[in-house]
Protein backbone atom coordinates (compact mmCIF):
# COMPACT_ATOMS: atom_id res chain seq x y z
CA UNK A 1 16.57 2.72 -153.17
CA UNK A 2 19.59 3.80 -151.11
CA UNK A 3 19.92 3.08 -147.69
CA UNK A 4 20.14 6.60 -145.39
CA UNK A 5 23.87 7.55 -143.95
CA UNK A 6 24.53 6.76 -140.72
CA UNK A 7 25.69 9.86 -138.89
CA UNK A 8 28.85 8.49 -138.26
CA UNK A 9 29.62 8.15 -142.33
CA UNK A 10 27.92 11.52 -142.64
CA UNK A 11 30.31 13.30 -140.13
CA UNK A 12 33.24 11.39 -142.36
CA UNK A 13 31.83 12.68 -145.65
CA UNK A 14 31.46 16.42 -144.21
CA UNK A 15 35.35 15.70 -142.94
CA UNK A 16 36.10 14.34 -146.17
CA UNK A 17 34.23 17.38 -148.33
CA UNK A 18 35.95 20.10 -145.50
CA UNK A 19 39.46 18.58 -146.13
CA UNK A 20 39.51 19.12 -150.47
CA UNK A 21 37.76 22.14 -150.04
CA UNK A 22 40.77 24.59 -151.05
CA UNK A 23 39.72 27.87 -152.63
CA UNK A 24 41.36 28.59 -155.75
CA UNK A 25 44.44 30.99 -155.04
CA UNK A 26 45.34 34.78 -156.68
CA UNK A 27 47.54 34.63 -159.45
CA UNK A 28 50.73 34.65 -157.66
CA UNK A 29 53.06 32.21 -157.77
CA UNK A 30 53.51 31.98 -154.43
CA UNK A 31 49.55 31.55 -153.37
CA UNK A 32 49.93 28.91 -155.95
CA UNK A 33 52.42 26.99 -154.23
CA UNK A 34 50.98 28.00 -150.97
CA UNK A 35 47.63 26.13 -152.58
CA UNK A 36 48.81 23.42 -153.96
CA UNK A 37 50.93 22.57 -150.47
CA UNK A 38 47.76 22.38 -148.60
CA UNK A 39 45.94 20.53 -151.55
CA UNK A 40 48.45 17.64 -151.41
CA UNK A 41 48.68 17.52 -147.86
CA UNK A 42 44.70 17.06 -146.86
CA UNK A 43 44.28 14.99 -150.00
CA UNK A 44 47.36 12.69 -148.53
CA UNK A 45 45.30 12.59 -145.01
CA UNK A 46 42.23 12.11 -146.76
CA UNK A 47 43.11 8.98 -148.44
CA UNK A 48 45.35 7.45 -145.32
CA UNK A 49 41.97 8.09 -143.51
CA UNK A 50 39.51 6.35 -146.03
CA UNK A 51 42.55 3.49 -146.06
CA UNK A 52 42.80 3.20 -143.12
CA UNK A 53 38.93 2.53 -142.56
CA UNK A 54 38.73 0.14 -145.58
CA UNK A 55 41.85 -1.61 -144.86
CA UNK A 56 42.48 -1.67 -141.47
CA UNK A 57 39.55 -1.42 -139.70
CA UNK A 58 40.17 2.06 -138.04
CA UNK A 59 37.16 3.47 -136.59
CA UNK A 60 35.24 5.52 -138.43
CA UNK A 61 34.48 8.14 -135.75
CA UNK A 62 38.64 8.14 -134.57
CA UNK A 63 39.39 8.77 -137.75
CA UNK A 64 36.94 11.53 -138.92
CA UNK A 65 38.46 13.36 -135.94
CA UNK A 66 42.09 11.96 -137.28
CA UNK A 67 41.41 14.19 -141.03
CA UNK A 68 39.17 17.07 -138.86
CA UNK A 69 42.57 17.55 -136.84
CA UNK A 70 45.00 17.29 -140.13
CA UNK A 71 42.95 19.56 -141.79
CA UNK A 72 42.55 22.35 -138.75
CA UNK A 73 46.55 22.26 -139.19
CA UNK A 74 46.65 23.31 -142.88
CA UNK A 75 44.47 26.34 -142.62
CA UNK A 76 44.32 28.19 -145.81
CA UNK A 77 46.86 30.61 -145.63
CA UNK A 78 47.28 32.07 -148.95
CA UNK A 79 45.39 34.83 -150.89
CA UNK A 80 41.86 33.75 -152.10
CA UNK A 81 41.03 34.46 -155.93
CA UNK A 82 38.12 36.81 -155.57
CA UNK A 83 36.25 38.44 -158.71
CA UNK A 84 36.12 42.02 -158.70
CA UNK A 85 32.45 42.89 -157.85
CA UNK A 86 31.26 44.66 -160.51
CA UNK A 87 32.98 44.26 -163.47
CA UNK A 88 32.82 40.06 -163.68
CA UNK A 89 36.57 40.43 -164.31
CA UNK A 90 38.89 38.76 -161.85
CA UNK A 91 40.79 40.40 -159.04
């Protein structure tokens, strides 16, 4: 049986989940690049975060607000892929 989160490692998983969480872009090339930009960038801070926890000690509350903050900074800024409503094709 698995032990419950604390809500400290619950507030970094949410952190964790909010920073990958990039919407899958229109078809242009530039929404691409636009989306894969942020991608890299919040997956970078992601992993300095959980590295910085497992290596260095960091505390886990600092630095759930540490990948919060990065992530606030690379808002999603590109055209969101959204399926036209009735037809099931894409927009």
């Amino acid at each position: 049986m698995t032990e419950p989160l604390t809500p400290e490692v619950r507030d970094l998983l949410t952190a964790i989940r909010d920073a990958l969480d990039v919407p899958i872009s229109h078809w242009h090339t530039e929404d691409e690049q636009a989306r894969a930009r942020i991608l890299d960038a919040r997956a970078a801070a992601a992993r300095i975060t959980v590295e910085g926890i497992l290596e260095s000690g960091h505390h886990i509350a600092h630095s759930t607000a540490y990948l919060a903050g990065r992530t606030a900074e690379t808002p999603i800024t590109y055209t969101v892929w959204q399926p036209l409503a009735d037809s099931g094709e894409q927009a």
